[in-house]
Protein backbone atom coordinates (compact mmCIF):
# COMPACT_ATOMS: atom_id res chain seq x y z
CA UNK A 1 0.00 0.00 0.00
CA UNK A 2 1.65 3.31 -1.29
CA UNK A 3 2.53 5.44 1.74
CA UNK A 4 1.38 8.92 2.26
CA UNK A 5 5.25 10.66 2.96
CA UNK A 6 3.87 12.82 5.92
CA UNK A 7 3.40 9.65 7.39
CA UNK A 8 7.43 9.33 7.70
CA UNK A 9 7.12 11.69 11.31
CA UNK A 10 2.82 10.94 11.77
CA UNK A 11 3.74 7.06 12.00
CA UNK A 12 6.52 8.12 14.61
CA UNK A 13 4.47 10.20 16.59
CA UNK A 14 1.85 7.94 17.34
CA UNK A 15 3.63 5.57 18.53
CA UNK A 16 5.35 7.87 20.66
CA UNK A 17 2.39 8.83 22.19
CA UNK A 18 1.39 5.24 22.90
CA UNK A 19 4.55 4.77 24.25
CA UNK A 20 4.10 7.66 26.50
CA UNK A 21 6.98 9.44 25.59
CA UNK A 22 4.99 12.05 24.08
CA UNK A 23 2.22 13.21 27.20
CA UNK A 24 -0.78 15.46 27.16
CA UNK A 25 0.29 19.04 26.93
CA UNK A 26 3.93 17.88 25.77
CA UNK A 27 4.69 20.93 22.11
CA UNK A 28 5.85 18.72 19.42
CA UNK A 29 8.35 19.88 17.45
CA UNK A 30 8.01 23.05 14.62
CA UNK A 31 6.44 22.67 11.00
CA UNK A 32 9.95 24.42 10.02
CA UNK A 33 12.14 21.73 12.31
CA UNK A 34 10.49 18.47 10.65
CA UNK A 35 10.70 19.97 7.07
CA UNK A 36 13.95 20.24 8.05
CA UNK A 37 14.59 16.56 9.73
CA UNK A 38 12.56 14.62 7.06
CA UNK A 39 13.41 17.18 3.82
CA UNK A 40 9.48 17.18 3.54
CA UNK A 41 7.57 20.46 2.17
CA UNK A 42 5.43 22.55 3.94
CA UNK A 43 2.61 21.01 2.19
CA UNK A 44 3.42 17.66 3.46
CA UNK A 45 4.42 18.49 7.20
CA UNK A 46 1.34 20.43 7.08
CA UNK A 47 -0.97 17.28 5.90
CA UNK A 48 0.42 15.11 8.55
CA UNK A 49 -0.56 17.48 11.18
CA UNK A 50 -3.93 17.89 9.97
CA UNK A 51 -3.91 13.85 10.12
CA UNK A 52 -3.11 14.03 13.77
CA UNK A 53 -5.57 16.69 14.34
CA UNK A 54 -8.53 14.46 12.39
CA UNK A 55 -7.53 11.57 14.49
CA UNK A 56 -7.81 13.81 17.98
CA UNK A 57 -4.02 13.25 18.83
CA UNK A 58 -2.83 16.86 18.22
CA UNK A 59 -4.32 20.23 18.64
CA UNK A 60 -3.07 23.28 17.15
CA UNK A 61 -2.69 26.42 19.16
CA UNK A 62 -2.64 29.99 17.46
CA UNK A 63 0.68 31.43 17.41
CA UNK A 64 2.04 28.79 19.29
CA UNK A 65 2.30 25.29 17.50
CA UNK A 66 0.92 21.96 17.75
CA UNK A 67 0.17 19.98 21.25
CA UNK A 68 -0.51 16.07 22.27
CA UNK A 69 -3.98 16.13 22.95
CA UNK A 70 -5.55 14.82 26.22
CA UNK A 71 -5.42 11.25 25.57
CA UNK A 72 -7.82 9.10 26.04
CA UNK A 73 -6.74 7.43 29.16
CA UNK A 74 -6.58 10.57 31.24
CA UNK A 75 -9.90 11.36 30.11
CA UNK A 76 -12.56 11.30 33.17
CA UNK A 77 -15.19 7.86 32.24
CA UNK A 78 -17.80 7.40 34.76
CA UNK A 79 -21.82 7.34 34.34
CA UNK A 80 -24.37 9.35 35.29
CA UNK A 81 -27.30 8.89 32.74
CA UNK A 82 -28.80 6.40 35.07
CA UNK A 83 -30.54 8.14 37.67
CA UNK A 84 -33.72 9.00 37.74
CA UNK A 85 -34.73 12.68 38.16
CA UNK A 86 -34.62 14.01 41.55
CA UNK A 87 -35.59 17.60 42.95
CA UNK A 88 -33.91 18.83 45.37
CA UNK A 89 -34.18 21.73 48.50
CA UNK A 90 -31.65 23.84 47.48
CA UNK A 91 -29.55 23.79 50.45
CA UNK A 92 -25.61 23.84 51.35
CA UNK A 93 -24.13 22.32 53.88
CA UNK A 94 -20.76 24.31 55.13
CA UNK A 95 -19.15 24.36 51.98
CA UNK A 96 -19.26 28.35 51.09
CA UNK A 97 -15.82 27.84 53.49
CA UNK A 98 -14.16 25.97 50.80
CA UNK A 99 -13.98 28.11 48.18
CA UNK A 100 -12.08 31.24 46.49
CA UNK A 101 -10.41 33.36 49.08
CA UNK A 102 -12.44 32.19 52.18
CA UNK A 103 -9.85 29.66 52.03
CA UNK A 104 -6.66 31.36 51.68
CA UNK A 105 -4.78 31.58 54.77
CA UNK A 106 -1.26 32.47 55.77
CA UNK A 107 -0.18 28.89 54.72
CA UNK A 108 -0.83 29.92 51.26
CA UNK A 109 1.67 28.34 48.71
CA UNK A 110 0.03 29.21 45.22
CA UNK A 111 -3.99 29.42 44.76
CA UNK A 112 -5.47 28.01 41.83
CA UNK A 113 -9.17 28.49 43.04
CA UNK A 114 -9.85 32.00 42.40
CA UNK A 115 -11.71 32.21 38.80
CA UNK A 116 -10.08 35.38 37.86
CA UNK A 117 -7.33 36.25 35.36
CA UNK A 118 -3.83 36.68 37.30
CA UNK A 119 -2.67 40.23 37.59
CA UNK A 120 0.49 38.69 34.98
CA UNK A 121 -2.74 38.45 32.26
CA UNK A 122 -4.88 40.93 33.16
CA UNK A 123 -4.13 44.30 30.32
CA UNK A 124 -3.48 46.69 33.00
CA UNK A 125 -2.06 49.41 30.79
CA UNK A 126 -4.57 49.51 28.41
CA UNK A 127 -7.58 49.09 31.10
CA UNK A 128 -6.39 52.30 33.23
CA UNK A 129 -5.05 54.12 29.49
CA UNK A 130 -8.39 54.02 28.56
CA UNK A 131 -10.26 54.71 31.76
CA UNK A 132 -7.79 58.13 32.18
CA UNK A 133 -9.22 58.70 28.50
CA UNK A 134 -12.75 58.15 29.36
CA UNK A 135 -12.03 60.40 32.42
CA UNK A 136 -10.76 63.41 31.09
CA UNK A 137 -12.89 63.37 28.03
CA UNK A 138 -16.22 63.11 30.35
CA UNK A 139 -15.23 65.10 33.64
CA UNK A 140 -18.28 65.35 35.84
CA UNK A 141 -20.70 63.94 33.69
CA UNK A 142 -19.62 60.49 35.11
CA UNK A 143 -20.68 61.49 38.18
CA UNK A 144 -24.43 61.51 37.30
CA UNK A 145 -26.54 58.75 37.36
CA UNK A 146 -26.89 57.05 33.73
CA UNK A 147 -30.19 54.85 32.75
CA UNK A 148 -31.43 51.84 34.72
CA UNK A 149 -30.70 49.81 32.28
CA UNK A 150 -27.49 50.90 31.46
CA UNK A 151 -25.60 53.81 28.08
CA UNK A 152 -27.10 52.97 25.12
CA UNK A 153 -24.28 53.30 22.99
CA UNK A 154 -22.36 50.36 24.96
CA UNK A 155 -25.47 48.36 24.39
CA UNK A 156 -25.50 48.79 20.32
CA UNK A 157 -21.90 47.99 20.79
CA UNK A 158 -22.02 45.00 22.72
CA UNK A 159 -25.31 43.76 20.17
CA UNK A 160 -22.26 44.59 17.23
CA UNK A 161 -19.98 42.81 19.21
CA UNK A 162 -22.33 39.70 18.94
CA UNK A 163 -22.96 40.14 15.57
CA UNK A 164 -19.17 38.96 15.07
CA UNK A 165 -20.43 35.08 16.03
CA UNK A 166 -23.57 35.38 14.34
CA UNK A 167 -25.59 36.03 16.95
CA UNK A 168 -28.45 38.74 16.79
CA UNK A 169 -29.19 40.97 19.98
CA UNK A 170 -31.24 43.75 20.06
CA UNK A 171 -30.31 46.57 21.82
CA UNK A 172 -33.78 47.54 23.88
CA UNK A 173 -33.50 44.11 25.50
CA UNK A 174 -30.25 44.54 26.79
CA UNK A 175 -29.69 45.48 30.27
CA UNK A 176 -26.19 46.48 31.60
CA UNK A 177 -25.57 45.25 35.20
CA UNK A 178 -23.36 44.74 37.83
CA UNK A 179 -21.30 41.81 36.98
CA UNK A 180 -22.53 38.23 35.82
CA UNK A 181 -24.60 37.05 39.05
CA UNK A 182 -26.29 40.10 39.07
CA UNK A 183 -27.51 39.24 35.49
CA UNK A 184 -28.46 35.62 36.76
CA UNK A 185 -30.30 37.38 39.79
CA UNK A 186 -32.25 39.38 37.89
CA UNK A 187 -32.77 36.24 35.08
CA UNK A 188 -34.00 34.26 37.75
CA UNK A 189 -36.39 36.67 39.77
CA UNK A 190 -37.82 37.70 36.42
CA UNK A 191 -38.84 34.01 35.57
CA UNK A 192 -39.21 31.78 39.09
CA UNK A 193 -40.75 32.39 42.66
CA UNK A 194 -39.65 30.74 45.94
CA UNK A 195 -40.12 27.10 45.30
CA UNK A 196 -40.44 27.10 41.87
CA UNK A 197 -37.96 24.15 40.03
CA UNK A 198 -35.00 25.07 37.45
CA UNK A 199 -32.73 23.01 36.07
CA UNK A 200 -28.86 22.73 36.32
CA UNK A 201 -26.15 21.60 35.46
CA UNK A 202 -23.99 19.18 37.58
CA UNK A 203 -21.38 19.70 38.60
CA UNK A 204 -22.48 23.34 38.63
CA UNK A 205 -20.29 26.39 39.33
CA UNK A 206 -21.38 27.21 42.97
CA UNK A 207 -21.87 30.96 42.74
CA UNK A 208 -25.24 30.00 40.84
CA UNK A 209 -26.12 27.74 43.04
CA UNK A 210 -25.64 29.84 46.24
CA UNK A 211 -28.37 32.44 44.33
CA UNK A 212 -30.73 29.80 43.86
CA UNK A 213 -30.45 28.86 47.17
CA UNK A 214 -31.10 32.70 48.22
CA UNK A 215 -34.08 32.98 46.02
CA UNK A 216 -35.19 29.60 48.02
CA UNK A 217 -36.02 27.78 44.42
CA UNK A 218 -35.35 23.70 44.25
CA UNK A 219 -33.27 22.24 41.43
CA UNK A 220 -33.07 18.98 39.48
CA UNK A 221 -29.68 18.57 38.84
CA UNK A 222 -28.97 17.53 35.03
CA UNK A 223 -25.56 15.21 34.43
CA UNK A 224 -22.97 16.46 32.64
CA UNK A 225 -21.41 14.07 30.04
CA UNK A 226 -17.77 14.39 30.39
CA UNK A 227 -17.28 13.28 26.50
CA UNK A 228 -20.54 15.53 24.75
CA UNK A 229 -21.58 17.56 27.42
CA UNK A 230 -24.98 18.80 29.16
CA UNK A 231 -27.29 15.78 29.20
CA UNK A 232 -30.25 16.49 27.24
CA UNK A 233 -32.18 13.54 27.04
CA UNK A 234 -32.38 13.45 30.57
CA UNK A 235 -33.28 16.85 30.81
CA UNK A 236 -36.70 15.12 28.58
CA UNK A 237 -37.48 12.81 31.65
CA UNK A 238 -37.29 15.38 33.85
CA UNK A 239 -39.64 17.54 32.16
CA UNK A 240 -42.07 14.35 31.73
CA UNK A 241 -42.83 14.54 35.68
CA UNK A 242 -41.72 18.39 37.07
CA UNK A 243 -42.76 21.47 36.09
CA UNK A 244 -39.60 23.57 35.19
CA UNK A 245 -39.40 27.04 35.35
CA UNK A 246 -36.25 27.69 34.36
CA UNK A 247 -33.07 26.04 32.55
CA UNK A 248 -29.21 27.12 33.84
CA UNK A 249 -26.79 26.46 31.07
CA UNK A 250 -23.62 27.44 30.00
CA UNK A 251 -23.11 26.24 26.64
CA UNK A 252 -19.43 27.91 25.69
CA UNK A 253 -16.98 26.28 27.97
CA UNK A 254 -19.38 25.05 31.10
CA UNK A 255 -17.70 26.04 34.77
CA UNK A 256 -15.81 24.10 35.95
CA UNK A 257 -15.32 20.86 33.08
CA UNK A 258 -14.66 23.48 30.30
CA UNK A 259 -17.04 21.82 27.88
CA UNK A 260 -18.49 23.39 24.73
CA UNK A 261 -21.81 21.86 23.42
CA UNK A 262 -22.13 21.67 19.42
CA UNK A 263 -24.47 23.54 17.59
CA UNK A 264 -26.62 20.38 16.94
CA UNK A 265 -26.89 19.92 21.06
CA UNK A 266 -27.71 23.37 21.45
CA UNK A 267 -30.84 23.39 18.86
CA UNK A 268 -32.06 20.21 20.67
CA UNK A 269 -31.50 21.60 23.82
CA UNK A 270 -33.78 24.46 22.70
CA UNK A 271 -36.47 22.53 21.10
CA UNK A 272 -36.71 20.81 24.28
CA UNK A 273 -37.08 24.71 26.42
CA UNK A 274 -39.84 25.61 23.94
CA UNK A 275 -41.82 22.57 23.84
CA UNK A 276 -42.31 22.75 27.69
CA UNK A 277 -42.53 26.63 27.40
CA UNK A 278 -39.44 26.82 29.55
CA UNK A 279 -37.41 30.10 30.06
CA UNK A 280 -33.73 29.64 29.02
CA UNK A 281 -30.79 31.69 31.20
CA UNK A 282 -27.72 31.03 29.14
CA UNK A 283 -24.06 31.47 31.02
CA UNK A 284 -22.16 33.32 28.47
CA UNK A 285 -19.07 34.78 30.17
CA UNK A 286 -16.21 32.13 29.05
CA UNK A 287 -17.43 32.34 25.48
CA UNK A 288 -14.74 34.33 24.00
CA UNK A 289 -12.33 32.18 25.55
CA UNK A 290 -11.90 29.46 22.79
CA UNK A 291 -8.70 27.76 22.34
CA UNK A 292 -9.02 26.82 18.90
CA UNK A 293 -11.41 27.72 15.94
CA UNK A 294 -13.74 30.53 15.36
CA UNK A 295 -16.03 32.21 18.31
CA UNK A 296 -18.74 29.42 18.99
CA UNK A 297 -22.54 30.71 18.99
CA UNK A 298 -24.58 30.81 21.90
CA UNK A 299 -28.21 29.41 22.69
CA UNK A 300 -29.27 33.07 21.56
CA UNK A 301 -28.37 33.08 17.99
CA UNK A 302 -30.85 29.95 17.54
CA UNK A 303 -33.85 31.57 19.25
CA UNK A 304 -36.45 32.95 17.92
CA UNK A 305 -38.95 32.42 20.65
CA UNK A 306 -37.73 34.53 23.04
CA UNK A 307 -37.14 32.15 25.64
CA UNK A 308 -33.48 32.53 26.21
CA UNK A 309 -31.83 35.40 28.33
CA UNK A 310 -28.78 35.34 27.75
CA UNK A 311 -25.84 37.22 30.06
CA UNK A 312 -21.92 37.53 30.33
CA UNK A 313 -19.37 39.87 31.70
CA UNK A 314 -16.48 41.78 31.45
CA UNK A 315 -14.64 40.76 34.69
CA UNK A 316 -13.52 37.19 33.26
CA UNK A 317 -12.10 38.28 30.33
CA UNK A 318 -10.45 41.93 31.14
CA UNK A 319 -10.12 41.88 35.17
CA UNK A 320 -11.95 40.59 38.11
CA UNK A 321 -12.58 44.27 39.10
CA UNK A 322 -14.50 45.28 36.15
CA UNK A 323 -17.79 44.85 37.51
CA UNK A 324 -19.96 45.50 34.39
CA UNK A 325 -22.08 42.71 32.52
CA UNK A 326 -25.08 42.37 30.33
CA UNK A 327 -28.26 40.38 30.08
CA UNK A 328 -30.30 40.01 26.89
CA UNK A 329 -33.29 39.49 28.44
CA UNK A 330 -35.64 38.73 25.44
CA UNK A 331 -39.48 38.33 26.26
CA UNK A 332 -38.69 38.79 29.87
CA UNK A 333 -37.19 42.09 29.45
CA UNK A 334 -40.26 44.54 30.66
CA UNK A 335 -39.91 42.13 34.17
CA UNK A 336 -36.40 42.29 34.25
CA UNK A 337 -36.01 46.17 33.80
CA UNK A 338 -38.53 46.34 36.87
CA UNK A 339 -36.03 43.96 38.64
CA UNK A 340 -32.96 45.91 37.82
CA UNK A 341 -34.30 48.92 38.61
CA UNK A 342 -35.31 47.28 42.40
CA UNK A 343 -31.20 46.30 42.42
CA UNK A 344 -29.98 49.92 42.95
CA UNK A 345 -30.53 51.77 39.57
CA UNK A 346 -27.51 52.02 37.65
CA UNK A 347 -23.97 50.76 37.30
CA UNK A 348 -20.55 52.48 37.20
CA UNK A 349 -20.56 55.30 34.59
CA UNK A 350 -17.02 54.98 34.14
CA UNK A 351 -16.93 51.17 33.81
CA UNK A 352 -19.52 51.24 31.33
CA UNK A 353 -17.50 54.09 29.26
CA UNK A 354 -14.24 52.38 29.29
CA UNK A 355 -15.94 48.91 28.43
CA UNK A 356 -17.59 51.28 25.49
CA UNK A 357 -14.11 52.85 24.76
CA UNK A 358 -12.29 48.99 24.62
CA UNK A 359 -15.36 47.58 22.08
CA UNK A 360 -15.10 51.17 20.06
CA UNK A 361 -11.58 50.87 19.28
CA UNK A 362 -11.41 46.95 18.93
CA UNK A 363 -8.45 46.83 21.82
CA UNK A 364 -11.15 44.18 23.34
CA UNK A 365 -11.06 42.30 20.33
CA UNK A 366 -7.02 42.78 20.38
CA UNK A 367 -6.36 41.73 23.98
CA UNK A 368 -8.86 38.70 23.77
CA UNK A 369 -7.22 37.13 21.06
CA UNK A 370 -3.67 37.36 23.03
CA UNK A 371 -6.04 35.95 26.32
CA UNK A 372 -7.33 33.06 24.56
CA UNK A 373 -3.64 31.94 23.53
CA UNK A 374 -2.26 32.56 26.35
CA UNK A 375 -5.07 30.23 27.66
CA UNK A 376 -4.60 27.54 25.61
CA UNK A 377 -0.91 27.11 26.63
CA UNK A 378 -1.91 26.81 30.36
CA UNK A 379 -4.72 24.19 29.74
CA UNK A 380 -1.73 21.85 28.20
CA UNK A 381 0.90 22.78 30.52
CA UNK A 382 -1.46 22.42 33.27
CA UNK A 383 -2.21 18.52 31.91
CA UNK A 384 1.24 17.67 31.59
CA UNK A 385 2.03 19.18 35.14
CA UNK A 386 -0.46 17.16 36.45
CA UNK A 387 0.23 13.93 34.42
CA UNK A 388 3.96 14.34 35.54
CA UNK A 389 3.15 15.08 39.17
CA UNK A 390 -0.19 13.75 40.06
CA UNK A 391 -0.55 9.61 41.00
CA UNK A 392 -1.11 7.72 38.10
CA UNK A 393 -5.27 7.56 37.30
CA UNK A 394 -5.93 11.12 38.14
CA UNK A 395 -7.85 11.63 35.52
CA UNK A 396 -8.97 15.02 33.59
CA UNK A 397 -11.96 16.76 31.40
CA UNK A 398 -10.00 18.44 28.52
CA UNK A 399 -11.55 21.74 28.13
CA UNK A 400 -12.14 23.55 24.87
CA UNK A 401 -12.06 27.11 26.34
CA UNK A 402 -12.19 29.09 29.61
CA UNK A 403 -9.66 28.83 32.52
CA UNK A 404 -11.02 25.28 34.24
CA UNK A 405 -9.90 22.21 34.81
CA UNK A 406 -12.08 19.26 35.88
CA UNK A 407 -10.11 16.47 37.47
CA UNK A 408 -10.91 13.64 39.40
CA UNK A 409 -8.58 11.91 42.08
CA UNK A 410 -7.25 8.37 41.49
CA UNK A 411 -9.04 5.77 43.50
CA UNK A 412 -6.01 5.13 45.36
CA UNK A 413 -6.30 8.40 46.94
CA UNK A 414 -8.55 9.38 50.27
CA UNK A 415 -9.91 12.48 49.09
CA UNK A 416 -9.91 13.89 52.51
CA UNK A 417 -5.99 12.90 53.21
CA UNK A 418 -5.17 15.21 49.77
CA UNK A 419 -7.21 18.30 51.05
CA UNK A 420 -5.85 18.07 54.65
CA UNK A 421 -2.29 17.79 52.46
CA UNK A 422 -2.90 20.13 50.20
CA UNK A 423 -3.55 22.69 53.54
CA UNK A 424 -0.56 21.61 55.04
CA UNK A 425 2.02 22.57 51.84
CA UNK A 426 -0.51 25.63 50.93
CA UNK A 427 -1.79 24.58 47.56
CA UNK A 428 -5.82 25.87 47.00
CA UNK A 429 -7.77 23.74 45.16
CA UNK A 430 -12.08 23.92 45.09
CA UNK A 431 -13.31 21.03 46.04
CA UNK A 432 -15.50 18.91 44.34
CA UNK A 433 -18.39 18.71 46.29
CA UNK A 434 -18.77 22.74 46.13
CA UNK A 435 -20.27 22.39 42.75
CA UNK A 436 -23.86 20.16 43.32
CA UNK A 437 -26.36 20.02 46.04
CA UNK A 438 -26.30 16.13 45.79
CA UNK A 439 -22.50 15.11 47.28
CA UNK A 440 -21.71 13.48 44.16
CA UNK A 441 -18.55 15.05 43.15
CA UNK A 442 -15.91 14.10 45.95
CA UNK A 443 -13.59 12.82 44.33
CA UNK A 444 -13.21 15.69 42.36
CA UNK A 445 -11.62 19.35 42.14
CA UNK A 446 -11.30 22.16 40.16
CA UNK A 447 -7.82 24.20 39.25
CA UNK A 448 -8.06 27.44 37.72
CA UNK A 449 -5.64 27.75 35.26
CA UNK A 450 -5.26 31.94 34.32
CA UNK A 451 -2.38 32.96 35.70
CA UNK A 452 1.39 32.83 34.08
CA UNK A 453 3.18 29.67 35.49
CA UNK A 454 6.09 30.86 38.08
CA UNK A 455 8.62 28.21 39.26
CA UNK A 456 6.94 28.91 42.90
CA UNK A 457 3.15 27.63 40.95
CA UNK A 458 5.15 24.88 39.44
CA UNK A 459 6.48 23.67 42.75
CA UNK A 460 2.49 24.02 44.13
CA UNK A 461 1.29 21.45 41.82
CA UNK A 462 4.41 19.19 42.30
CA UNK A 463 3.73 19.37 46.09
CA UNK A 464 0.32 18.63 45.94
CA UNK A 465 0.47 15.58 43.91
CA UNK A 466 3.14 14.27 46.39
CA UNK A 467 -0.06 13.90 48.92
């Protein structure tokens, strides 16, 4: 059989892998280096990485070069499409202490539990450049109050800023508010009362949990698929035998497994929301974060019903102190505005002009690209560290985008031992169990991976995996 010739170096890398010479997050070596080694064209070289890439072995990072995938047997494999529906009193039980900075102490290593870009990512000159812009340009007018529901011209920016991945927002629908839970607040009280039942996903990110719990709503908790993702079909059963107010769902990049759900799963998941007549609150804030590819779409772009609000923010993808997000609030948007409104009127005028300024001049658009690259390199470095380090079968959820890493313990391992370990050599992790109302999740953390790598982070990982 007549041999392709990029399979001279494709035939050797494969079997590397196998081998485990190559490892998940390990760079293999430049398009220029193995024209040079094998005396092969671009054309060639560039056709045997595709191969890899087509057979899921290799992924290709912009600006960077090509990576060994996460391999199939670090890849988390356990079920949960077998239970049955259950809803549940949305309650917690001590865990708020386990998580972001309520658990840094003075024992305090490196944290990689804090969902916020590291001061080393974060575009600090061009943030304050353009906020002493904004400020000297609009003197005291940013000391008056601006609309309720937030400058219009930031709104038709952020609807033109949507329009770049094909999705259509209108403008009177949008509501600027104070960060992303504020947008799920408002979501949530415009569509549910106490004891009403939404759906979620599990493991969930617990900041929307602890609001549910506030608003004193129950939840059925819907699997997440570690392969494809949010687990429609039994989101079906569920609706066969509860009455659901409201479905939680972040499609781009899910907190914390870093999933991304394919256009196909996001039509059926809503046809399934307007069958049942179900309101839709879509979790947009990791969505410019891809590694790879063009911008996915969100739920939004599909709908024509009106049943999907969808909302993001500014605070995961330029700093944690921008405290300025949206919600497209669609047919809920007259009982949302009165909700808003209820919140405390409106949000920092000089947030919302240098957000404005940043989407005006496309320096957003600039700095995300760098972010999402960045990104990318410390979801595979962050693999290998923790294939080199960890106990062999820790096992991980290879994200697609975001800054999250899902990873579950080895078997071998007493989940409590690692924690008290992990406190002891001052490495933060989130815990598992933080993420669902049900327990299920023990066995499992989350790392947070947006911050440069420093020798002294390095070290933190090593450390922990030594418990």
């Amino acid at each position: 059989m007549k041999q392709y010739r990029y399979e001279e170096f494709t035939v050797i890398i494969e079997t590397q892998i196998k081998e485990g010479i190559y490892k998940p997050g390990h760079k293999l070596p430049s398009v220029r280096a193995i024209m040079r080694k094998y005396g092969m064209s671009t054309g060639a070289v560039q056709q045997g990485f595709d191969y890899l890439m087509s057979k899921g072995l290799v992924e290709s990072i912009h600006k960077s070069g090509y990576y060994i995938s996460n391999v199939l047997e670090n890849q988390v494999s356990i079920s949960t499409g077998k239970r049955l529906p259950v809803v549940r009193d949305a309650v917690f039980k001590h865990k708020l202490s386990q998580t972001t900075s309520l658990r840094a102490g003075r024992n305090s290593l490196t944290e990689f539990n804090v969902a916020a870009p590291g001061d080393l990512l974060v575009p600090q000159k061009m943030i304050l450049r353009t906020m002493q812009q904004v400020i000297r340009a609009q003197g005291a007018g940013l000391l008056r109050y601006y609309p309720s529901t937030g400058s219009e011209e930031l709104k038709h920016n952020i609807c033109k800023h949507s329009a770049h991945y094909n999705t259509k927002m209108n403008a009177d629908e949008l509501i600027i508010t104070d960060g992303a839970l504020q947008a799920l607040y408002i979501a949530l009280v415009s569509t549910c009362s106490a004891g009403d039942v939404v759906a979620v996903e599990s493991p969930c990110v617990f900041s929307i949990l602890q609001v549910i719990k506030t608003l004193q709503l129950k939840v059925v908790e819907v699997p997440m698929d570690f392969q494809t993702g949010f687990d429609i079909g039994y989101l079906e059963k569920a609706c066969l035998t509860t009455k659901i107010k409201a479905i939680i769902v972040t499609p781009n990049f899910q907190n914390p497994t870093g999933i991304l759900l394919s256009d196909d799963q996001k039509k059926q998941l809503l046809n399934v929301a307007q069958h049942w007549g179900i309101a839709v609150i879509e979790n947009d804030v990791y969505g410019d974060l891809n590694f790879t590819g063009q911008r996915p779409s969100n739920l939004k772009s599909f709908d024509e019903s009106g049943l999907v609000m969808t909302y993001s923010s500014y605070a995961k993808t330029l700093a944690a102190g921008i405290r300025l997000g949206w919600l497209s609030a669609g047919r809920f948007f007259q009982q949302a505005e009165q909700v808003k409104f209820s919140t405390g009127g409106t949000v920092s005028p000089v947030y919302q002009e240098t957000v404005n300024q940043l989407l005006n001049t496309h320096s957003y658009d600039r700095h995300i690209r760098t972010f999402r690259t960045q990104l990318s390199k410390n979801a595979y470095h962050t693999i290998n560290l923790l294939t080199t380090y960890f106990p062999k079968g820790t096992q991980m959820v290879m994200p697609a985008g975001g800054y999250n890493l899902w990873v579950k313990l080895s078997d071998e391992i007493n989940s409590k031992d690692f924690y008290l370990h992990c406190d002891q050599v001052g490495v933060k992790f989130t815990p598992g169990e933080t993420f669902s109302f049900s327990g299920d999740f023990k066995r499992f953390f989350r790392i947070v991976f947006a911050d440069q790598y420093s020798a002294k982070r390095i070290e933190g990982l090593k450390l922990a995996g030594k418990g």
